[in-house]
Protein backbone atom coordinates (compact mmCIF):
# COMPACT_ATOMS: atom_id res chain seq x y z
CA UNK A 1 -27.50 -2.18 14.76
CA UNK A 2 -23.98 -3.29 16.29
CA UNK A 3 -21.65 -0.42 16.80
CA UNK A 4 -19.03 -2.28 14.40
CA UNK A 5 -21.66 -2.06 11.97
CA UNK A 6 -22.37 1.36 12.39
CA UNK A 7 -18.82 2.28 11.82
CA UNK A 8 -18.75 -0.15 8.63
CA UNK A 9 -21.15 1.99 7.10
CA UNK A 10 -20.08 5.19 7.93
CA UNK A 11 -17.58 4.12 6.27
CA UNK A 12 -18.96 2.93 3.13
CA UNK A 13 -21.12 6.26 2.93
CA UNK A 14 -17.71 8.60 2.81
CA UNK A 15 -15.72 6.81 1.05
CA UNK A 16 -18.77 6.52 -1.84
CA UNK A 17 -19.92 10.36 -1.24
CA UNK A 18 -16.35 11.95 -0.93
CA UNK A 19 -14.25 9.52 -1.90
CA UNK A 20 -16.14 7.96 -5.30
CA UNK A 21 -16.90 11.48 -5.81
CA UNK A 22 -13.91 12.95 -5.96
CA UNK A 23 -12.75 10.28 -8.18
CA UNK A 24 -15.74 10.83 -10.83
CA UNK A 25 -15.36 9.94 -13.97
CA UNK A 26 -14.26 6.86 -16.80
CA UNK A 27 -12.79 4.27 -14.53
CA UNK A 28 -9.49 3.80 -14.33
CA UNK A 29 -8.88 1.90 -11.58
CA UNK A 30 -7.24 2.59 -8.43
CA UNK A 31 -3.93 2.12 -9.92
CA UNK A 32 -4.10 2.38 -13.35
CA UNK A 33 -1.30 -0.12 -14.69
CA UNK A 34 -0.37 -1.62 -18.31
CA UNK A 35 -2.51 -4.99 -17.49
CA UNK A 36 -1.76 -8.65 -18.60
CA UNK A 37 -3.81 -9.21 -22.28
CA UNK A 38 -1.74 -8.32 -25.24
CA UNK A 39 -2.68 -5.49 -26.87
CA UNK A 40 -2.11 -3.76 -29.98
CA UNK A 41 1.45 -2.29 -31.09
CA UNK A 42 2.58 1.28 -31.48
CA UNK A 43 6.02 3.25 -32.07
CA UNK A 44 8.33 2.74 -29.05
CA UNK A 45 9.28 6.19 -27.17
CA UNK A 46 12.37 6.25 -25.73
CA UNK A 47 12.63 7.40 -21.47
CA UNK A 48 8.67 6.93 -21.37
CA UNK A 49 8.37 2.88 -22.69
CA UNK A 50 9.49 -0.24 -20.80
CA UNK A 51 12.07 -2.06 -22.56
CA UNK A 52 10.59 -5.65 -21.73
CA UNK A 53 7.28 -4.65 -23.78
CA UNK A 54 9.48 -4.48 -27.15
CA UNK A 55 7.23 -6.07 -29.68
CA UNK A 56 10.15 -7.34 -31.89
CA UNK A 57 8.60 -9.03 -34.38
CA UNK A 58 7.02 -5.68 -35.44
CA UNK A 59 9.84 -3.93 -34.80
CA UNK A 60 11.85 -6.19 -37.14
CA UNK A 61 9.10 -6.29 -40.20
CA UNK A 62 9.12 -2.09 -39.90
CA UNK A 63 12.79 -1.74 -38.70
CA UNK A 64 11.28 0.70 -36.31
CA UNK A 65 11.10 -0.03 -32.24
CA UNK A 66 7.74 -0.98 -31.08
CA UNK A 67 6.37 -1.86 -27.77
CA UNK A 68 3.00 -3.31 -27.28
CA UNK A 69 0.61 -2.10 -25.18
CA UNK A 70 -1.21 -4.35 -22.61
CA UNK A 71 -4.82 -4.57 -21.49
CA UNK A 72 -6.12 -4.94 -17.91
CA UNK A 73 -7.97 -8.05 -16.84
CA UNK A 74 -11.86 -7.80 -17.13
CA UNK A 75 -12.08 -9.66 -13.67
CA UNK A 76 -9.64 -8.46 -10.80
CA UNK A 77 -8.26 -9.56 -8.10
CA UNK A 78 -7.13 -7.88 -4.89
CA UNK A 79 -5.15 -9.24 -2.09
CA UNK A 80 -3.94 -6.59 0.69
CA UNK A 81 -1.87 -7.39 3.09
CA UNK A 82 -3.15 -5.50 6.46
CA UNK A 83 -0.44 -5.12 9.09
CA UNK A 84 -2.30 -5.56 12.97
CA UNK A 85 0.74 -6.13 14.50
CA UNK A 86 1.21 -4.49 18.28
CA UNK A 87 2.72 -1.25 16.15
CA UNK A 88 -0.47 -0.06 14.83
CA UNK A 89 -2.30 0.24 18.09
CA UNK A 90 -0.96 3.65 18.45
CA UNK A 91 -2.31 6.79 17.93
CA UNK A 92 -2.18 10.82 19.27
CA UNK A 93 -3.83 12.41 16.66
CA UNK A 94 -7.76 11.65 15.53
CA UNK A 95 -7.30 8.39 15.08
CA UNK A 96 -5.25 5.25 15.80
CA UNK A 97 -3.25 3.88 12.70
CA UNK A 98 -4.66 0.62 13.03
CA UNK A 99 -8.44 2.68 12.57
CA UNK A 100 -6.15 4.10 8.70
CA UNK A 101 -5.64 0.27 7.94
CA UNK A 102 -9.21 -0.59 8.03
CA UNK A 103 -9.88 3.06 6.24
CA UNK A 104 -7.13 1.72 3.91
CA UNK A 105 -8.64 -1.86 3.18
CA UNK A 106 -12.10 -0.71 3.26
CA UNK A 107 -11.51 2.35 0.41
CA UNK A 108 -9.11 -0.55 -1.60
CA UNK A 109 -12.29 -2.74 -1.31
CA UNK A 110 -14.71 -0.41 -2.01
CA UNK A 111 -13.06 1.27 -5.08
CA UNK A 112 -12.29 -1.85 -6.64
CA UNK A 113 -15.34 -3.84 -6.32
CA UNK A 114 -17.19 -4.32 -9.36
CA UNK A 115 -19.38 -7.63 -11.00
CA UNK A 116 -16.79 -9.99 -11.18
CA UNK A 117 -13.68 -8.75 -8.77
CA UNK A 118 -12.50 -10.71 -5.85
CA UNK A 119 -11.05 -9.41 -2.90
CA UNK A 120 -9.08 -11.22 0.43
CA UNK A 121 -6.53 -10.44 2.17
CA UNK A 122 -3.71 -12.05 5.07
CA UNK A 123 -3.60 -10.01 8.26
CA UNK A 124 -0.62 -10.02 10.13
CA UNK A 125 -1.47 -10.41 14.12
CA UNK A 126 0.09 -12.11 17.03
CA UNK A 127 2.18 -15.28 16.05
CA UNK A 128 0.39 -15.84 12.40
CA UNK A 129 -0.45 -14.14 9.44
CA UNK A 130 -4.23 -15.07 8.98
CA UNK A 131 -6.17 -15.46 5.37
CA UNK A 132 -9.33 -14.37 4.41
CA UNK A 133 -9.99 -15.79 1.11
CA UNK A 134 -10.81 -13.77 -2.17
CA UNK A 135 -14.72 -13.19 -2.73
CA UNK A 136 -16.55 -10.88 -4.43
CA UNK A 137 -19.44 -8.45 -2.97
CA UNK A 138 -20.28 -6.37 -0.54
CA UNK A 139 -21.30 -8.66 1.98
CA UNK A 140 -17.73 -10.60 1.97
CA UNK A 141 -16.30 -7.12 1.89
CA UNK A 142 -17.77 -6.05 5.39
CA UNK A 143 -17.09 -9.73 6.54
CA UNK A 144 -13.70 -9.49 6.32
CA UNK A 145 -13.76 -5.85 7.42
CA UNK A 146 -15.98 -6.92 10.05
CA UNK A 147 -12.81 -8.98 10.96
CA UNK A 148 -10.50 -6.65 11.01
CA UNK A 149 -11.85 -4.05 13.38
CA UNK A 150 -13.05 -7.09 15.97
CA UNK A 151 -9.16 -8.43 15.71
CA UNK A 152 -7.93 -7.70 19.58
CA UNK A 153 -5.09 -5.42 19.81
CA UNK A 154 -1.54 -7.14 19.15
CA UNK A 155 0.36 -8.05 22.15
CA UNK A 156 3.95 -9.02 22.18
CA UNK A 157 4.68 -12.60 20.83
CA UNK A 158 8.12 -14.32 20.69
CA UNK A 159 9.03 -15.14 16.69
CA UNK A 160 6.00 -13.20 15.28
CA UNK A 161 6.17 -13.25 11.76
CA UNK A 162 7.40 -9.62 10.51
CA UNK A 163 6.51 -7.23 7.56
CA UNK A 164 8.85 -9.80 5.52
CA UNK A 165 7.57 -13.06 6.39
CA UNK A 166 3.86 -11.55 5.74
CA UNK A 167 5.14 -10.21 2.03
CA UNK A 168 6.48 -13.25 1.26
CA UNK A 169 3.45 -15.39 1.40
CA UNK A 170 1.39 -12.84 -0.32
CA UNK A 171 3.64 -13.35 -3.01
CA UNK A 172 4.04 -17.14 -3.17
CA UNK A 173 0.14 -17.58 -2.55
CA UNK A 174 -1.70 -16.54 -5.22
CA UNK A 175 -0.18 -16.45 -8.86
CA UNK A 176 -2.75 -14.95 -10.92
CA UNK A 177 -1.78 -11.81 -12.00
CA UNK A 178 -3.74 -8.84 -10.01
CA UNK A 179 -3.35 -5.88 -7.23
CA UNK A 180 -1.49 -6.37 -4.01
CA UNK A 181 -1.58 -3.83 -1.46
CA UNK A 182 0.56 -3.61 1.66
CA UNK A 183 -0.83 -1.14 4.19
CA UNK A 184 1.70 -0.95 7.36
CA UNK A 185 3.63 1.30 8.78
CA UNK A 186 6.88 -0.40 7.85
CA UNK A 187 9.35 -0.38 10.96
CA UNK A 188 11.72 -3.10 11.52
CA UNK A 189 12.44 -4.34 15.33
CA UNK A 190 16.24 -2.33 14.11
CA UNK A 191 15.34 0.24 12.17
CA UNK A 192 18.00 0.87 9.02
CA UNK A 193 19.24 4.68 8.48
CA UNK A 194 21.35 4.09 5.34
CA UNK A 195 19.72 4.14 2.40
CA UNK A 196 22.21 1.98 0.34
CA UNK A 197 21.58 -0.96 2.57
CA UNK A 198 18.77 -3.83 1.92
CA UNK A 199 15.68 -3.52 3.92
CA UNK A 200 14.31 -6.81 5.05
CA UNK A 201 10.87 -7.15 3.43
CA UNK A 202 12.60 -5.24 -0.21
CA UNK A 203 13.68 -8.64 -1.72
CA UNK A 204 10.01 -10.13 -1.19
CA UNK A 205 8.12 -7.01 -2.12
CA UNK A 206 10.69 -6.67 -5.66
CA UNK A 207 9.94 -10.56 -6.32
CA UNK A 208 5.78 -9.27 -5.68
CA UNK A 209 6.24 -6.49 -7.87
CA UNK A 210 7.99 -8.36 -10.88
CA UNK A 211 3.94 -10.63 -11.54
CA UNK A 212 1.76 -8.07 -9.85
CA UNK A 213 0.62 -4.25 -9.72
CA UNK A 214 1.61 -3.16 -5.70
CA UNK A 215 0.33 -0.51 -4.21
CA UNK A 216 2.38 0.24 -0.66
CA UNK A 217 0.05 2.05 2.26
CA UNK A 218 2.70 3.68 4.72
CA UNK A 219 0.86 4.88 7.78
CA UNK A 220 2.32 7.08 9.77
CA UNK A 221 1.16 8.76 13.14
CA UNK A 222 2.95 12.22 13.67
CA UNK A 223 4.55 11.29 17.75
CA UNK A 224 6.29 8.84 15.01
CA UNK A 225 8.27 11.47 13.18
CA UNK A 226 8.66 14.30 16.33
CA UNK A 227 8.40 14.01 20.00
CA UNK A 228 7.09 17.04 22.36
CA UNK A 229 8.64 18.79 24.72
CA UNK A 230 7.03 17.21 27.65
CA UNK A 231 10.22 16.24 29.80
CA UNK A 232 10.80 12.67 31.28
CA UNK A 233 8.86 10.36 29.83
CA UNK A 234 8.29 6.35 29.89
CA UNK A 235 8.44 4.39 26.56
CA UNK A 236 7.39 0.80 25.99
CA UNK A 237 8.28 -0.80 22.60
CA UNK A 238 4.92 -2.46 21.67
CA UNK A 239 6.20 -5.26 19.74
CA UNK A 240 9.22 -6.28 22.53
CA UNK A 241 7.09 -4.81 25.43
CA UNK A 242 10.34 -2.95 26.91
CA UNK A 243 10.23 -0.36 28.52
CA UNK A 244 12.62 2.90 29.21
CA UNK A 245 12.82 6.45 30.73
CA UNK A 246 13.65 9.16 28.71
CA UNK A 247 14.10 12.73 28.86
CA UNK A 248 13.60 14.19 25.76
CA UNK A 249 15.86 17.36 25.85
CA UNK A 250 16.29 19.09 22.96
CA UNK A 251 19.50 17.50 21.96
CA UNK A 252 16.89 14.71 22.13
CA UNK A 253 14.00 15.53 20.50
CA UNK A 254 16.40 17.07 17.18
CA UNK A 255 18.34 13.70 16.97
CA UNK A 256 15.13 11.64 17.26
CA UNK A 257 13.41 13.88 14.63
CA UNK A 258 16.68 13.34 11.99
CA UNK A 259 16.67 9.53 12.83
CA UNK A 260 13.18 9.49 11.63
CA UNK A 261 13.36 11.41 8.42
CA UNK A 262 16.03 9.11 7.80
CA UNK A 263 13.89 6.20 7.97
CA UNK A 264 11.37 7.42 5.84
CA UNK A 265 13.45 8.27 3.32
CA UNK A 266 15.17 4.64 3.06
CA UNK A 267 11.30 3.60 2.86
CA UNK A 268 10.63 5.63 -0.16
CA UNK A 269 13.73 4.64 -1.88
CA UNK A 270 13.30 1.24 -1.12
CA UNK A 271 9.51 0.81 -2.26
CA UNK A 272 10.65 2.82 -5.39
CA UNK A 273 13.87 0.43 -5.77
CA UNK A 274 11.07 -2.45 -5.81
CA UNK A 275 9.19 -0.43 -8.36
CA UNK A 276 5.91 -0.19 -6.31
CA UNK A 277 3.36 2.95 -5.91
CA UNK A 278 3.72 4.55 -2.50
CA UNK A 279 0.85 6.51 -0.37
CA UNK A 280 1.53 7.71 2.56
CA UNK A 281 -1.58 7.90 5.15
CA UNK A 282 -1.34 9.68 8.37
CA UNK A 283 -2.94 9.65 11.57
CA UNK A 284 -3.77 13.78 11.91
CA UNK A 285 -4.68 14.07 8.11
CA UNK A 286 -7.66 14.12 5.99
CA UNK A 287 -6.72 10.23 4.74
CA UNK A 288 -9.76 10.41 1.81
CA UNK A 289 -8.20 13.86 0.67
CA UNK A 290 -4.71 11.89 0.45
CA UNK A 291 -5.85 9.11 -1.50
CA UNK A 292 -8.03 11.07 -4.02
CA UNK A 293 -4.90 12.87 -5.00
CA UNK A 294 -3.11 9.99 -4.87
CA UNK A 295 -5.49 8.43 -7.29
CA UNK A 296 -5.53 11.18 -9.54
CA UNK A 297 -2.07 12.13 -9.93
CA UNK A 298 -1.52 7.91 -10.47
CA UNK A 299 -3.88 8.00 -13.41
CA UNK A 300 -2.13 11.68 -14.82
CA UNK A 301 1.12 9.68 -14.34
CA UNK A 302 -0.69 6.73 -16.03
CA UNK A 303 -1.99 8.59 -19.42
CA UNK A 304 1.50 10.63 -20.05
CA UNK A 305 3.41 7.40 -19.65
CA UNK A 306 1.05 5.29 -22.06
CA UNK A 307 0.43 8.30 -24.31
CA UNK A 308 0.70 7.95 -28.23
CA UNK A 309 3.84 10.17 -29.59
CA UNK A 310 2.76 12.61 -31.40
CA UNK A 311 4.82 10.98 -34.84
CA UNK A 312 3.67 7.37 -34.19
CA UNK A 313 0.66 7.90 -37.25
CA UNK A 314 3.89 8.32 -39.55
């Protein structure tokens, strides 16, 4: 047995033992959502209902708000967008990120697969962004894993197609309704530290959002958010391939560490703005811990959101 396929099922086996585990229990999904079907109608409640759902033909028989619920799909399907640009091939803590994105795809994959689901996904890397069309079972799930973890490491390509570019033709490709994940670690070539301003890939990932459940996989490796005290040091931008000396005094090390919560924090606004679900994966964590309580606290968001007021039998 390869050594890629070793690794394939080793990770199968812990994310069905801890991860499927953990997550025991009526299926949900792994991000519970309202669906597409129409459902049945019940009593609107005000701060907890969307707006657009208002079913107004009941509401004008019973001259009472109503909103009607919606059912998922029996059949879904899920395209993720993996990023393998030359940003993920970084890593100082037990793993490199781009080792979380296949975690990432693999526990999407495996989680959602069941008799009738599809799954693909486009890959950013080098100067395209590659598709893998939608199939169903577990053999085209460790072929396109398979893929991913044999992809060569990014190197630095003039006019690569960014986080932006890659969002906007999972958007425009498929129409059928369905769940899009974007696992990357979402830096820009110039990073933005206000969070009032427009991040490039936020129009395409709002216009995703609007027909599809999104799911946004920030990974995050911890050099990325601090720096040591380890003196001069030489620093290569992996997607440019420039290089500079610094010495990371203090001064340094305080400004770089401020700059970087910054950034994070117009991340989480911004996904939010676009009204998608964010997880956050990092590089020196337990990542099936993370996404188990992810999961869990999506579907506890997910059942007090959708639940029937207490009046609505009135």
């Amino acid at each position: 047995m390869s050594t890629a396929e070793q690794a394939l099922r080793r990770l199968e086996l812990t994310i069905v033992r801890r991860l499927d585990g953990l997550l025991h229990g009526a299926h949900q999904g792994l991000l519970p959502g309202p669906g597409s079907e129409a459902g049945d109608s019940r009593v609107y409640v005000p701060g907890e209902d969307d707006v657009r759902r208002m079913d107004w033909a009941v509401t004008a028989r019973t001259s009472v708000p109503h909103v009607r619920d919606l059912i998922a799909d029996r059949e879904l399907e899920t395209w993720v967008l993996a990023d393998l640009s030359p940003s993920m091939d970084f890593g100082t803590a037990a793993v490199e990120k781009r080792e979380l994105v296949v975690a990432a795809v693999g526990a999407i994959g495996f989680l959602t697969r069941r008799v009738g689901n599809r799954f693909g996904a486009y890959v950013l890397h080098d100067e395209y962004v590659h598709r893998m069309p939608a199939r169903g079972g577990r053999p085209a799930l460790y072929g396109l894993l398979h893929s991913l973890m044999d992809a060569p490491r990014g190197r630095p390509v003039a006019d690569a197609p960014d986080l932006a570019e890659g969002i906007e033709v999972l958007a425009s490709a498929r129409r059928r309704r369905g769940l899009r994940v974007v696992v990357s670690d979402f830096l820009d070539a110039e990073p933005a530290l206000d969070p009032d301003l427009e991040l490039p890939w936020e129009r395409p990932m709002r216009r995703l959002a609007a027909r599809h459940q999104v799911l946004a996989v920030e990974v995050i490796d911890p050099r990325e958010l601090e720096l040591p005290p380890v003196g001069l040091v030489s620093l290569t931008d992996p997607e440019s391939g420039r290089s500079r000396q610094v010495r990371l005094t203090a001064k340094v090390r305080a400004a770089y560490a401020r700059a970087a919560a910054a950034q994070r924090e117009v991340n989480r606004m911004a996904l939010r703005r676009c009204g998608a679900a964010h997880l956050v994966l990092r590089t020196d964590r337990d990542w099936v811990a993370d996404i188990a309580q992810f999961v869990l606290r999506q579907r506890r968001t997910a059942h007090l959101t959708h639940r029937h007021p207490a009046g609505a039998a009135r």
